[in-house]
PDB file of N, CA and C in Angstrom:
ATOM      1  N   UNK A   1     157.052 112.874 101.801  1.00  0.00           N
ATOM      2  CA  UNK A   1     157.434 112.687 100.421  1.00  0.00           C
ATOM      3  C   UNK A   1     156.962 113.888  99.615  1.00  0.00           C
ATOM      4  N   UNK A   2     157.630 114.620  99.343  1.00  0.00           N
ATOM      5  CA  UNK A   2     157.689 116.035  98.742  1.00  0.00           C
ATOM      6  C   UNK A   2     157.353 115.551  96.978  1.00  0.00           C
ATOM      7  N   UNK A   3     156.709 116.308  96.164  1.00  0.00           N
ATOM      8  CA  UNK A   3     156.825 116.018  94.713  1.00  0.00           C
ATOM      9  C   UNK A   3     158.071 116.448  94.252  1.00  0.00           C
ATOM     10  N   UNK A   4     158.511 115.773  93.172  1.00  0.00           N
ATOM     11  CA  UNK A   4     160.066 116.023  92.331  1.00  0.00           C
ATOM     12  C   UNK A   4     159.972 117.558  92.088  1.00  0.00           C
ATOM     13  N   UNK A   5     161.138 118.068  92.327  1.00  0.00           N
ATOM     14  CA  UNK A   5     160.974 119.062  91.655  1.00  0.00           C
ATOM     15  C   UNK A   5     161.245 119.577  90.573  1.00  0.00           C
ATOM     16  N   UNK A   6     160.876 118.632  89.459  1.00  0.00           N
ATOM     17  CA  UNK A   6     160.632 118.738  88.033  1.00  0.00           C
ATOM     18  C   UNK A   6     159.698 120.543  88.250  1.00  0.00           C
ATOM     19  N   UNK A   7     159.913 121.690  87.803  1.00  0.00           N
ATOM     20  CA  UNK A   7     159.765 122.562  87.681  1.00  0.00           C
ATOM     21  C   UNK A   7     158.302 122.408  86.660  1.00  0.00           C
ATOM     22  N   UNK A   8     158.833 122.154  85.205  1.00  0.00           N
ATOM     23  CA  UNK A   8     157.989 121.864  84.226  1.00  0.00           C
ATOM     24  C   UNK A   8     156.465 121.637  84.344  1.00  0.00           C
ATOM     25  N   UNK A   9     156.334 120.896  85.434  1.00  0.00           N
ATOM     26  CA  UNK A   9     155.284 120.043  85.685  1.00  0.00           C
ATOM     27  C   UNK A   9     154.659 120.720  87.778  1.00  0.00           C
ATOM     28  N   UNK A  10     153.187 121.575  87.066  1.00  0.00           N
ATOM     29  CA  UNK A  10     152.816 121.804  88.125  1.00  0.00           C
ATOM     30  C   UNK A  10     152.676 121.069  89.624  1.00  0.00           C
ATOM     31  N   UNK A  11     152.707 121.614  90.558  1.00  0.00           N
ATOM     32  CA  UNK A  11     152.685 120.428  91.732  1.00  0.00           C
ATOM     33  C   UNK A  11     151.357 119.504  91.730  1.00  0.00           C
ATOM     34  N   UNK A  12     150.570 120.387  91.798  1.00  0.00           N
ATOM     35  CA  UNK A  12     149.073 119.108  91.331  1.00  0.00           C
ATOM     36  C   UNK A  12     149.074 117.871  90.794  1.00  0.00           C
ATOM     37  N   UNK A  13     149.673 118.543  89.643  1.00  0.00           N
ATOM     38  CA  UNK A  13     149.688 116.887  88.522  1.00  0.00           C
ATOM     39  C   UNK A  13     150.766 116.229  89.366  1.00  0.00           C
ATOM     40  N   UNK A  14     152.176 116.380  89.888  1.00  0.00           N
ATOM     41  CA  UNK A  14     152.951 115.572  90.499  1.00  0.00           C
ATOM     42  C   UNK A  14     152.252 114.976  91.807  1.00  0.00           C
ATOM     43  N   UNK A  15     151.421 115.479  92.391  1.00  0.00           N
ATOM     44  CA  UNK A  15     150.931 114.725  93.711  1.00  0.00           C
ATOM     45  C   UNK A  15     150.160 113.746  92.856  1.00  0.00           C
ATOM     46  N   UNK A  16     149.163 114.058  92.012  1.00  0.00           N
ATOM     47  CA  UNK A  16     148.190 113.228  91.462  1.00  0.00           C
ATOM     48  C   UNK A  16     148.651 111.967  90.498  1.00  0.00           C
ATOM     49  N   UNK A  17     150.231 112.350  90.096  1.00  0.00           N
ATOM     50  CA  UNK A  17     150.900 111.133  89.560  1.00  0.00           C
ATOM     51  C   UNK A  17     151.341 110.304  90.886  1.00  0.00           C
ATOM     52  N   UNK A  18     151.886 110.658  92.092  1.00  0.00           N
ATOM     53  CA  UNK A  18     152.047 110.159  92.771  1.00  0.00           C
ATOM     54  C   UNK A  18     150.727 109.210  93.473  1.00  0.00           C
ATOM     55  N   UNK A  19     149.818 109.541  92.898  1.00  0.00           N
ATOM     56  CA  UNK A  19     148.558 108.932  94.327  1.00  0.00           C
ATOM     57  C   UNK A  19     148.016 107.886  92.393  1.00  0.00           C
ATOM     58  N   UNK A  20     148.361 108.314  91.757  1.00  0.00           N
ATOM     59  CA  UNK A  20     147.881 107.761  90.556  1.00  0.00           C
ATOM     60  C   UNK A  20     148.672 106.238  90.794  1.00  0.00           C
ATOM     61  N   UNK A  21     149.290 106.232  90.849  1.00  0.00           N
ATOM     62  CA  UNK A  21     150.568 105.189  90.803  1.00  0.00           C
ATOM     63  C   UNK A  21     150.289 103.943  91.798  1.00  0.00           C
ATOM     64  N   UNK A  22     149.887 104.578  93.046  1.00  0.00           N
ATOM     65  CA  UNK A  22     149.710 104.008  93.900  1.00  0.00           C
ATOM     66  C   UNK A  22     148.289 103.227  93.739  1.00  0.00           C
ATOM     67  N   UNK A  23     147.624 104.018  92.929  1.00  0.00           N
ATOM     68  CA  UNK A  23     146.137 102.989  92.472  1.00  0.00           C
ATOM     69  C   UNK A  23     146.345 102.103  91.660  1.00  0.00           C
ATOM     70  N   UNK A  24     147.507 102.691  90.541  1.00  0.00           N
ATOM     71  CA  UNK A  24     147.408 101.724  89.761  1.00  0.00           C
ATOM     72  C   UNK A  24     148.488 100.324  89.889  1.00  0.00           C
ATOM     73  N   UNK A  25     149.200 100.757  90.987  1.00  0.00           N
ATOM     74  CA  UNK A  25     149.948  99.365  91.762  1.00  0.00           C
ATOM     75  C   UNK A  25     149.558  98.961  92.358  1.00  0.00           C
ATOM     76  N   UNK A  26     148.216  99.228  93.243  1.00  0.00           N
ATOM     77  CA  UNK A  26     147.468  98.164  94.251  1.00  0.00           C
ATOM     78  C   UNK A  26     147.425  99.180  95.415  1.00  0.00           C
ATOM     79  N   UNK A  27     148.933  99.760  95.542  1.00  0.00           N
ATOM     80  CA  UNK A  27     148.820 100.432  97.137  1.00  0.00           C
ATOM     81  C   UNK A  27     147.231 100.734  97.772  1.00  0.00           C
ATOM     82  N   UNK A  28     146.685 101.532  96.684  1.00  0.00           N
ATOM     83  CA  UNK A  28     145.490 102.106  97.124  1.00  0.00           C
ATOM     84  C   UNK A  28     144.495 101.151  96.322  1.00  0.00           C
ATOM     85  N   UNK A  29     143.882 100.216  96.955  1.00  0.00           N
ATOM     86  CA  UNK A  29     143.303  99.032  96.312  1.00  0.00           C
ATOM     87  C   UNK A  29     141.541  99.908  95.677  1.00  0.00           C
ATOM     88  N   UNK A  30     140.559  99.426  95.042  1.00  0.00           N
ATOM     89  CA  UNK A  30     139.488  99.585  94.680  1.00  0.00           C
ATOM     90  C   UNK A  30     138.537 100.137  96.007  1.00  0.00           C
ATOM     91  N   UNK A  31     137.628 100.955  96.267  1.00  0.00           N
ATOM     92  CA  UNK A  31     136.851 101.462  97.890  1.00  0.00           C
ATOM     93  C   UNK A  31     138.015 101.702  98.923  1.00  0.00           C
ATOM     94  N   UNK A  32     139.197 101.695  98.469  1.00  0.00           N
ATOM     95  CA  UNK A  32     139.969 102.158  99.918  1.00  0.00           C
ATOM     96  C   UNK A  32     139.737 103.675 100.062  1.00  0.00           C
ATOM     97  N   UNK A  33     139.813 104.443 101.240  1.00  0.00           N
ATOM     98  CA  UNK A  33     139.529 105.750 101.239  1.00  0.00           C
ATOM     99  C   UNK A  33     140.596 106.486 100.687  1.00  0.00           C
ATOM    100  N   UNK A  34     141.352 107.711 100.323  1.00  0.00           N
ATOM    101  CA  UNK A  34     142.489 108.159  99.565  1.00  0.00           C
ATOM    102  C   UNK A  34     142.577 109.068 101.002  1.00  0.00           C
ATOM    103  N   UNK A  35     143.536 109.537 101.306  1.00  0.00           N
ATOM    104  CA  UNK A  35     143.573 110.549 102.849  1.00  0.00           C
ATOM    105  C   UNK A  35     143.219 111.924 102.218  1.00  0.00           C
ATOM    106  N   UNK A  36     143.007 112.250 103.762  1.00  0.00           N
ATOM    107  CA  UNK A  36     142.174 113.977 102.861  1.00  0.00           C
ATOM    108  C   UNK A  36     142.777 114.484 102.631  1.00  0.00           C
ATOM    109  N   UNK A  37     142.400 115.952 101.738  1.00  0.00           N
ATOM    110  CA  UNK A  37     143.277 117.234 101.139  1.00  0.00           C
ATOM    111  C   UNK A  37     144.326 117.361 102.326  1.00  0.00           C
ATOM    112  N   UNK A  38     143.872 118.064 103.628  1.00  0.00           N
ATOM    113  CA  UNK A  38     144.640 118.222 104.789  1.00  0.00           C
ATOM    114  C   UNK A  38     145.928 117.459 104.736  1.00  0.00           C
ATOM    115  N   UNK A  39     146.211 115.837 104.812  1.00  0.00           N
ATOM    116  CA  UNK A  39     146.554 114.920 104.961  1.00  0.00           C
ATOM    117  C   UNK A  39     147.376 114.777 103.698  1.00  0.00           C
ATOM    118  N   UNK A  40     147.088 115.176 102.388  1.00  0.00           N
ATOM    119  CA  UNK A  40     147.655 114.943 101.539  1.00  0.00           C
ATOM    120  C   UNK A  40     148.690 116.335 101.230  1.00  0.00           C
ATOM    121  N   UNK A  41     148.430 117.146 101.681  1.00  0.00           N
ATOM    122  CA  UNK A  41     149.290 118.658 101.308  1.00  0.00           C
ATOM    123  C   UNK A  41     150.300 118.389 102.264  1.00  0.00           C
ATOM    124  N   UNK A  42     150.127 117.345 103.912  1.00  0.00           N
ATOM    125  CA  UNK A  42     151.109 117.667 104.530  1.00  0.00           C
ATOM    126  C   UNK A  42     151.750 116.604 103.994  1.00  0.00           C
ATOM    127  N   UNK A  43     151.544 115.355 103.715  1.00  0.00           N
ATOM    128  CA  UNK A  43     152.662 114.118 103.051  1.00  0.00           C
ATOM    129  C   UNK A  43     153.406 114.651 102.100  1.00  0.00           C
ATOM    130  N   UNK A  44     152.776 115.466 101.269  1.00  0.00           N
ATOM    131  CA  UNK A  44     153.604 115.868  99.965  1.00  0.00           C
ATOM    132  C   UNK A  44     154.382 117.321 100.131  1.00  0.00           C
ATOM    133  N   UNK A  45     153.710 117.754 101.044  1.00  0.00           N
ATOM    134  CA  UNK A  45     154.391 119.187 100.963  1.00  0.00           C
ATOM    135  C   UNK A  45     154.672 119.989 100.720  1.00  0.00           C
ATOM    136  N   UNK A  46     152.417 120.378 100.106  1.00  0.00           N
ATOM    137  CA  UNK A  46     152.279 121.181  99.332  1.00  0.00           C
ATOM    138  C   UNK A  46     151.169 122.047  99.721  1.00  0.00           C
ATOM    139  N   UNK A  47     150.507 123.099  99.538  1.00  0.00           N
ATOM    140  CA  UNK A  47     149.148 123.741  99.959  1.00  0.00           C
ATOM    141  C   UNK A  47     148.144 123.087 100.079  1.00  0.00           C
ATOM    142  N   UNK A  48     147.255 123.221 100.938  1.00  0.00           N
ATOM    143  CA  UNK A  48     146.058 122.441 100.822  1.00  0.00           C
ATOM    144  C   UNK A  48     145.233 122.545  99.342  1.00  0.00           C
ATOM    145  N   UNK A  49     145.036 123.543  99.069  1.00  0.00           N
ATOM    146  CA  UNK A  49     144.564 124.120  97.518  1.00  0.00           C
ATOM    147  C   UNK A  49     145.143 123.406  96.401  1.00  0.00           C
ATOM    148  N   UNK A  50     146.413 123.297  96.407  1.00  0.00           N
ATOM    149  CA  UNK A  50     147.049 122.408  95.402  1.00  0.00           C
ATOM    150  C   UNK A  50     147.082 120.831  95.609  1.00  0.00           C
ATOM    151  N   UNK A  51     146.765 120.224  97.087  1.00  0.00           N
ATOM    152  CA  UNK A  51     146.654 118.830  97.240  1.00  0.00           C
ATOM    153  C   UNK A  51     144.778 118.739  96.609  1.00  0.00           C
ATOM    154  N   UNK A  52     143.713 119.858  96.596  1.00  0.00           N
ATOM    155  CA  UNK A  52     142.448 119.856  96.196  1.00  0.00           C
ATOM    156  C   UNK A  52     142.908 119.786  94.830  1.00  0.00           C
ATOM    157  N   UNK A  53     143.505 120.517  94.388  1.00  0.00           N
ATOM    158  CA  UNK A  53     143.369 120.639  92.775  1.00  0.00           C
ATOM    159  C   UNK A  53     143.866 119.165  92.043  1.00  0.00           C
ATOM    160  N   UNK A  54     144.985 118.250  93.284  1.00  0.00           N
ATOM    161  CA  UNK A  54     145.261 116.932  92.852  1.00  0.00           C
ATOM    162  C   UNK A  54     144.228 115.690  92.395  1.00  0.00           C
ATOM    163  N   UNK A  55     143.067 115.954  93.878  1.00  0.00           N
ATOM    164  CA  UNK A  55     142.115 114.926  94.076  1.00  0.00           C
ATOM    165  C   UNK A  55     141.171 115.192  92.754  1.00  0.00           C
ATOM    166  N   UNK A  56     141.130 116.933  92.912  1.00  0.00           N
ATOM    167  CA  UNK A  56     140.146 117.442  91.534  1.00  0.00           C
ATOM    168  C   UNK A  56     140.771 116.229  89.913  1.00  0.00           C
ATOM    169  N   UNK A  57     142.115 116.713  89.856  1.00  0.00           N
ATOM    170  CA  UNK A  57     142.205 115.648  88.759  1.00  0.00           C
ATOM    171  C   UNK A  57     142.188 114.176  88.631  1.00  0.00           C
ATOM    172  N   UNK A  58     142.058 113.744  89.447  1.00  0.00           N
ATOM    173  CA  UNK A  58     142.119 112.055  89.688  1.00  0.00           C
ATOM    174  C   UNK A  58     140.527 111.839  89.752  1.00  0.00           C
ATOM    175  N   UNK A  59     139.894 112.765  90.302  1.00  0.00           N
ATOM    176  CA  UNK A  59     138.298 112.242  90.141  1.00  0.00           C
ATOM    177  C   UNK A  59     138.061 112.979  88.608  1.00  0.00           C
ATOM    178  N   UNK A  60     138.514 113.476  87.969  1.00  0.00           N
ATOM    179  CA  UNK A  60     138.247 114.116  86.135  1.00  0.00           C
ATOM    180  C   UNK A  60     139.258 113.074  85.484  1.00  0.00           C
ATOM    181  N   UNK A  61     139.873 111.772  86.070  1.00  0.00           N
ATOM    182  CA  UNK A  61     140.670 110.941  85.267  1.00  0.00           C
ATOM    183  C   UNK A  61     139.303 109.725  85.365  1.00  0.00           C
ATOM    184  N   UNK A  62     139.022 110.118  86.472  1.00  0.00           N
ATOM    185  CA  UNK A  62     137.577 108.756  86.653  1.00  0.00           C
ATOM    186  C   UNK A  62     138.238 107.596  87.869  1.00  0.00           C
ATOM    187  N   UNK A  63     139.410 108.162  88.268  1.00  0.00           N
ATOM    188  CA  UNK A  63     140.031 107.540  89.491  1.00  0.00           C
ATOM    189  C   UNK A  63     139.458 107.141  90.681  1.00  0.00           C
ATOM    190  N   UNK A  64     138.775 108.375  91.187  1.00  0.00           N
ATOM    191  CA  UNK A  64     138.477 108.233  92.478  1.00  0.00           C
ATOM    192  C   UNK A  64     136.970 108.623  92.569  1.00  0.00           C
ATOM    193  N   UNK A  65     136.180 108.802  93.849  1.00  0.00           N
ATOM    194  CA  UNK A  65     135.085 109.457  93.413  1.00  0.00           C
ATOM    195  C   UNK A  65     134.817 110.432  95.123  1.00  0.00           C
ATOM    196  N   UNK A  66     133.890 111.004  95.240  1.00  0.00           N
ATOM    197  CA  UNK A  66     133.790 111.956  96.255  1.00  0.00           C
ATOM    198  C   UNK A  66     132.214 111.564  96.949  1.00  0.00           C
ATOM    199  N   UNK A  67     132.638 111.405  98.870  1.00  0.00           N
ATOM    200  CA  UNK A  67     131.012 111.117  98.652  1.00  0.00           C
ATOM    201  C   UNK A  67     131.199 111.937  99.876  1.00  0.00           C
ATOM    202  N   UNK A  68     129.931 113.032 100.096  1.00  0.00           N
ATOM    203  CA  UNK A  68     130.181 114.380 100.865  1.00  0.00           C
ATOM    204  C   UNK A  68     130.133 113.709 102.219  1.00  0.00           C
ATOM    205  N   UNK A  69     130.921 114.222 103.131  1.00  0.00           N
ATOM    206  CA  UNK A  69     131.231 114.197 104.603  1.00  0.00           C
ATOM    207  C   UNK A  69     131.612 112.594 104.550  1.00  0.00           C
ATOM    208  N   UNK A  70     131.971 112.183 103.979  1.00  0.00           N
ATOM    209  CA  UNK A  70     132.528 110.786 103.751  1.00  0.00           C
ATOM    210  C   UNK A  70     134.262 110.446 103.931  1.00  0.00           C
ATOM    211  N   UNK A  71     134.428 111.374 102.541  1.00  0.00           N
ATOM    212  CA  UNK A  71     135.824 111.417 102.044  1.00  0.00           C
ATOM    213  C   UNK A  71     135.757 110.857 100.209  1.00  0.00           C
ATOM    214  N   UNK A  72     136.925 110.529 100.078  1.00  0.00           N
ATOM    215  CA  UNK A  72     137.155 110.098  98.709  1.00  0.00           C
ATOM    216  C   UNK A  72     137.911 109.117  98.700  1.00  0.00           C
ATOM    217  N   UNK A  73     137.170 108.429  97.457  1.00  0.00           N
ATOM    218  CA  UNK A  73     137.174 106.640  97.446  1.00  0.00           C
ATOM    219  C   UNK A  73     138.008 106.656  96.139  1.00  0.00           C
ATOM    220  N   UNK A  74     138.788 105.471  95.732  1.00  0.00           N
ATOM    221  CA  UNK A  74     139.312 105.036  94.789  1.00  0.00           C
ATOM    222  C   UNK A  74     137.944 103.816  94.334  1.00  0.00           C
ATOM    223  N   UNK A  75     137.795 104.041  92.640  1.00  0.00           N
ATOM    224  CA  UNK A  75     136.743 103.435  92.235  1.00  0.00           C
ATOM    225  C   UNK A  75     137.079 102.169  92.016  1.00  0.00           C
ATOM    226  N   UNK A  76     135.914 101.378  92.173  1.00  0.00           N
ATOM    227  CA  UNK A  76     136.115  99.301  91.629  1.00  0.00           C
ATOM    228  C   UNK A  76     136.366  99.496  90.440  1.00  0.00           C
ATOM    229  N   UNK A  77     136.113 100.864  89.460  1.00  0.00           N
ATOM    230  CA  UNK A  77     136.079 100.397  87.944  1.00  0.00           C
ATOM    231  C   UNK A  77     137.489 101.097  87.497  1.00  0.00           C
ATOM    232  N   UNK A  78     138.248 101.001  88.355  1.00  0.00           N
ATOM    233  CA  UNK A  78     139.426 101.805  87.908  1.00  0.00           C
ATOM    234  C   UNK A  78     140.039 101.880  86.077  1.00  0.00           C
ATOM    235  N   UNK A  79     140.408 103.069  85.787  1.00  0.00           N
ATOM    236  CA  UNK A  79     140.778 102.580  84.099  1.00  0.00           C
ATOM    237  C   UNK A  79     141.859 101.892  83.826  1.00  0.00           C
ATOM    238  N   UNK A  80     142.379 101.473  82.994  1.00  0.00           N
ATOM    239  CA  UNK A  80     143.747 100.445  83.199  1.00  0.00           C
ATOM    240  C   UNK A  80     144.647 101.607  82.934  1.00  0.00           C
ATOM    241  N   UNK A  81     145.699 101.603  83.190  1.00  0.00           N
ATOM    242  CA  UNK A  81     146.997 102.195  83.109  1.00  0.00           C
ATOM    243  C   UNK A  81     147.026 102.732  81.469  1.00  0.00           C
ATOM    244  N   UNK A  82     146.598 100.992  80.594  1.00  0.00           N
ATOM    245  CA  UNK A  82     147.121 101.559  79.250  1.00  0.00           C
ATOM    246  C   UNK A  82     146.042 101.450  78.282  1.00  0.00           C
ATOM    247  N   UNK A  83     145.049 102.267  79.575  1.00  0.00           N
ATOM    248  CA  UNK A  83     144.004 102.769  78.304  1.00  0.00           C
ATOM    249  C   UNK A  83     144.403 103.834  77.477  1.00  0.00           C
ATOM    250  N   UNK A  84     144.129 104.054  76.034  1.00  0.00           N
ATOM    251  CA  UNK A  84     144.618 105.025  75.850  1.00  0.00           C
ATOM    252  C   UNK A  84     143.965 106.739  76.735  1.00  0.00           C
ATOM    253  N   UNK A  85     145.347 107.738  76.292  1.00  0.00           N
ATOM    254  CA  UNK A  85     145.169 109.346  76.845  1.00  0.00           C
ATOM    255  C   UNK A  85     143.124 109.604  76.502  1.00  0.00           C
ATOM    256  N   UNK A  86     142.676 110.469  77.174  1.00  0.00           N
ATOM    257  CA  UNK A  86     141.577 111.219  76.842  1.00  0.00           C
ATOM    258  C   UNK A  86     141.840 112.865  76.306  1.00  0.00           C
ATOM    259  N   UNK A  87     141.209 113.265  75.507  1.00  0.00           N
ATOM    260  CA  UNK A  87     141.326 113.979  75.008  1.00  0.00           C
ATOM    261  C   UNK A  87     141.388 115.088  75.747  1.00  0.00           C
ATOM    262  N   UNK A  88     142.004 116.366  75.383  1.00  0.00           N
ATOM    263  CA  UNK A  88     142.350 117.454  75.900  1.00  0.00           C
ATOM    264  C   UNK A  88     141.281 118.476  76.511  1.00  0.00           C
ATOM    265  N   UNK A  89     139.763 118.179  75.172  1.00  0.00           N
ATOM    266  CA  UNK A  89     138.647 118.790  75.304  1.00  0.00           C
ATOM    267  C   UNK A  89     137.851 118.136  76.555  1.00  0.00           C
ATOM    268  N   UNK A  90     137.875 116.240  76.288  1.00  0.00           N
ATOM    269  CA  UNK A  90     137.345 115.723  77.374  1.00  0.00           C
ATOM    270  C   UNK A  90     137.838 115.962  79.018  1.00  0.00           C
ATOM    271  N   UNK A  91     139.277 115.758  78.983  1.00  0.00           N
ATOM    272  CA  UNK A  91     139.382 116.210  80.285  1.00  0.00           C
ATOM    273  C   UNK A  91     139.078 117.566  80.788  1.00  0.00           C
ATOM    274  N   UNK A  92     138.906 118.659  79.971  1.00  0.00           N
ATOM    275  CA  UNK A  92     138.842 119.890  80.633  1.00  0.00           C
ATOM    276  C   UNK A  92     137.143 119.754  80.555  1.00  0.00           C
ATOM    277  N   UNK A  93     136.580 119.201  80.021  1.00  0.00           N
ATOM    278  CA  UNK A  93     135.243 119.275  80.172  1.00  0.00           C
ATOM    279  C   UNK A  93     135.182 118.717  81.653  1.00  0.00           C
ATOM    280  N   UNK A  94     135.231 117.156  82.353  1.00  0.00           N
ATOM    281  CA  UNK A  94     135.226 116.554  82.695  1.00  0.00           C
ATOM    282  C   UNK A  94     135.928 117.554  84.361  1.00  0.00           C
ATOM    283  N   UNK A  95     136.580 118.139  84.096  1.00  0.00           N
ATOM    284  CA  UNK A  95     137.152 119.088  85.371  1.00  0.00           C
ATOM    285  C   UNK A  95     135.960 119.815  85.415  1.00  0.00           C
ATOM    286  N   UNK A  96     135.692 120.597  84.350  1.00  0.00           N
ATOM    287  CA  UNK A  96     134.425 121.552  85.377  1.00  0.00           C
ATOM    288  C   UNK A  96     133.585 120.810  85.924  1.00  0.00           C
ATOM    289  N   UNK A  97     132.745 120.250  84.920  1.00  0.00           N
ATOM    290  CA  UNK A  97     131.875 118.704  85.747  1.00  0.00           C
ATOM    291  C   UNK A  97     132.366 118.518  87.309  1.00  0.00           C
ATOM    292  N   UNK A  98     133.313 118.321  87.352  1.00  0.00           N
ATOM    293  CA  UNK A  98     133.726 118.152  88.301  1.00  0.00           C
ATOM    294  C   UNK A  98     133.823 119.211  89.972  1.00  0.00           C
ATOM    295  N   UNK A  99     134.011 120.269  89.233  1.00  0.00           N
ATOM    296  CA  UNK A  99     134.191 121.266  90.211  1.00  0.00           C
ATOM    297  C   UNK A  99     132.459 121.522  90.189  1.00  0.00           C
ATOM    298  N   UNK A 100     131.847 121.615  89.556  1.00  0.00           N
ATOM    299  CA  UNK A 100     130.483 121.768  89.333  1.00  0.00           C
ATOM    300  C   UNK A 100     129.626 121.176  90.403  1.00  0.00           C
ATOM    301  N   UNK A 101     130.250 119.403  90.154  1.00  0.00           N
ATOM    302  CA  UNK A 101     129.859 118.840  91.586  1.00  0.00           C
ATOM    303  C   UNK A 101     130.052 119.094  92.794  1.00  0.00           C
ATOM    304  N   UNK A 102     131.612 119.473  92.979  1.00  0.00           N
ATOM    305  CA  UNK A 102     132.143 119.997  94.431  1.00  0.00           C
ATOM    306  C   UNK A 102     131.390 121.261  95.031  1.00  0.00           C
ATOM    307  N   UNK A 103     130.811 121.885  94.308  1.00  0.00           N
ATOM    308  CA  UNK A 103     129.867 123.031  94.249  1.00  0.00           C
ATOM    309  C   UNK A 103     128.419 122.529  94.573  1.00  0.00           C
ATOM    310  N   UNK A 104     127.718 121.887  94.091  1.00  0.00           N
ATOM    311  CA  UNK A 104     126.571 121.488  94.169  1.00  0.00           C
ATOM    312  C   UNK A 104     126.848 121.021  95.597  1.00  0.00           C
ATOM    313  N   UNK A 105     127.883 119.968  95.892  1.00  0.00           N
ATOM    314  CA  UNK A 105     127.450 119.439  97.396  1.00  0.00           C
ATOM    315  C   UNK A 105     127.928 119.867  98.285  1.00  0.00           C
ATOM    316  N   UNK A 106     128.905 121.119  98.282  1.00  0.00           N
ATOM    317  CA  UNK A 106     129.213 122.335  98.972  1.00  0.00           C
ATOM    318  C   UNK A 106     127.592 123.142  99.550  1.00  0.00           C
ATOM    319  N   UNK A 107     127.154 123.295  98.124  1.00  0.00           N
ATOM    320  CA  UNK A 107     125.269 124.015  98.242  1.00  0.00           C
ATOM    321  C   UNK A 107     124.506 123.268  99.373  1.00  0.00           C
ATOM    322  N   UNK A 108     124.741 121.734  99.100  1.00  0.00           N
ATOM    323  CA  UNK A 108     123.988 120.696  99.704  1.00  0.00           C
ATOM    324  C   UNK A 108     124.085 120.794 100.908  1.00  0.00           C
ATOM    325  N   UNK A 109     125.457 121.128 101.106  1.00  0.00           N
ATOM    326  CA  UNK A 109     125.725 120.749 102.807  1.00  0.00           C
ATOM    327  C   UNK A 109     125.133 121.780 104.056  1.00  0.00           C
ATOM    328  N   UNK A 110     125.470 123.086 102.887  1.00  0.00           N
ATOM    329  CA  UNK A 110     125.036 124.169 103.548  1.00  0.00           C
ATOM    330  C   UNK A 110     123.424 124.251 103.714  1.00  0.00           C
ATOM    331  N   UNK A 111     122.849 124.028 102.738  1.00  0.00           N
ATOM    332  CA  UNK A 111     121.467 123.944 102.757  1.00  0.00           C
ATOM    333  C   UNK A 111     120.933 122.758 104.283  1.00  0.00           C
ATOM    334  N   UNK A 112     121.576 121.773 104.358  1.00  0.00           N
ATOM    335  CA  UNK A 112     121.149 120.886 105.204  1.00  0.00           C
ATOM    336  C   UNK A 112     121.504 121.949 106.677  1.00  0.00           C
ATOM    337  N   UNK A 113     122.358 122.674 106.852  1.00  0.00           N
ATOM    338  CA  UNK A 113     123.101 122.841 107.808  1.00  0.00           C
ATOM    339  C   UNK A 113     122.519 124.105 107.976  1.00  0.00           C
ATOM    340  N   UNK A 114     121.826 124.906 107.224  1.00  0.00           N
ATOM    341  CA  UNK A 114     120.519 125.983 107.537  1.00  0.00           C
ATOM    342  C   UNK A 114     119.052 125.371 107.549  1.00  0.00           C
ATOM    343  N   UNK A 115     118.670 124.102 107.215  1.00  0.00           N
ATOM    344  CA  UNK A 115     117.556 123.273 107.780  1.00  0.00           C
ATOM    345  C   UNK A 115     117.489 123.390 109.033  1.00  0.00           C
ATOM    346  N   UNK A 116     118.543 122.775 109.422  1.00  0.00           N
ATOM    347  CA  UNK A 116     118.479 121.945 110.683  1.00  0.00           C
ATOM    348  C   UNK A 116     118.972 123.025 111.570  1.00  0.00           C
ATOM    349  N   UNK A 117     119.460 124.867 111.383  1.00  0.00           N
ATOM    350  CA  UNK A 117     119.638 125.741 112.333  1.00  0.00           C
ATOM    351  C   UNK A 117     118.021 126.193 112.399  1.00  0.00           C
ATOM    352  N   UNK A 118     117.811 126.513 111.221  1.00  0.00           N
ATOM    353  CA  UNK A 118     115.590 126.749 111.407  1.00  0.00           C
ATOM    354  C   UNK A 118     115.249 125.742 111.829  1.00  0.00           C
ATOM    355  N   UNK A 119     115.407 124.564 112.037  1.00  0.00           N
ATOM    356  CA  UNK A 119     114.374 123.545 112.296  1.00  0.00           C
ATOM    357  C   UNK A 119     114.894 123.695 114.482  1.00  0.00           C
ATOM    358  N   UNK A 120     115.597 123.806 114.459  1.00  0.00           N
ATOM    359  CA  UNK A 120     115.994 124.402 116.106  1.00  0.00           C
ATOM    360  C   UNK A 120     115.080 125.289 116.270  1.00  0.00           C
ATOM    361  N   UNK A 121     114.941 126.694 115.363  1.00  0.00           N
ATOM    362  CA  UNK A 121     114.372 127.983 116.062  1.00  0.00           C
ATOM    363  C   UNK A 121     112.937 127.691 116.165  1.00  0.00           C
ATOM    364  N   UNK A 122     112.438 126.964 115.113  1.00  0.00           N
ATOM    365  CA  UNK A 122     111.228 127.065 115.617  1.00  0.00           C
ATOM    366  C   UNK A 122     110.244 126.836 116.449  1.00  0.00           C
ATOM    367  N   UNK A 123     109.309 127.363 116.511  1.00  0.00           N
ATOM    368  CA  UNK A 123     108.430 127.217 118.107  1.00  0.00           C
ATOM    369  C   UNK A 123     107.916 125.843 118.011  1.00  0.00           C
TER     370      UNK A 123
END
């Protein structure tokens, strides 16, 4: 399932309306896992980078959430459909936040993963 090709409208936001939809119809119920970037660029039929930049906005909508070497969860507290829009400032705040995190536990992982190569070498 390829995104429309409504031109107008970057591919990101069209995957992320697409996986949006599906949360907010049930498909993807509350703790179900969402499939990975990998998994999601090939359903839609788009770059891996641009299926990241999808998940990026659905966890800055408060959709989903990220738990490292896990995957990404659709939240119990999902927002309703007709809450109202968030503001233009909030969501772009709410994206770096976001990438901020993907960064921090990017740091995290690596840090664990040079522990545990020193914790081998030593005598």
């Amino acid at each position: 399932m390829s995104p429309s090709p409504d031109e107008s409208e970057p591919a990101s936001r069209q995957v992320a309306a697409a996986i949006r939809g599906e949360i907010h119809s049930g498909e993807l119920a509350p703790g179900a896992k969402i499939p990975s970037v990998r998994n999601l660029a090939e359903r839609f039929g788009v770059a891996v980078m641009t299926a990241q930049s999808a998940v990026e906005i659905l966890r800055s909508e408060g959709l989903i959430y990220t738990s490292p070497g896990r995957g990404s969860f659709v939240r119990s507290d999902v927002p309703s459909a007709q809450e109202p829009e968030r503001s233009p400032e909030f969501v772009e705040i709410t994206k770096h936040l976001s990438a901020l995190q993907s960064t921090v536990e990017d740091l995290a992982k690596r840090v664990a993963q040079l522990e545990d190569v020193a914790g081998r070498q030593s005598p």
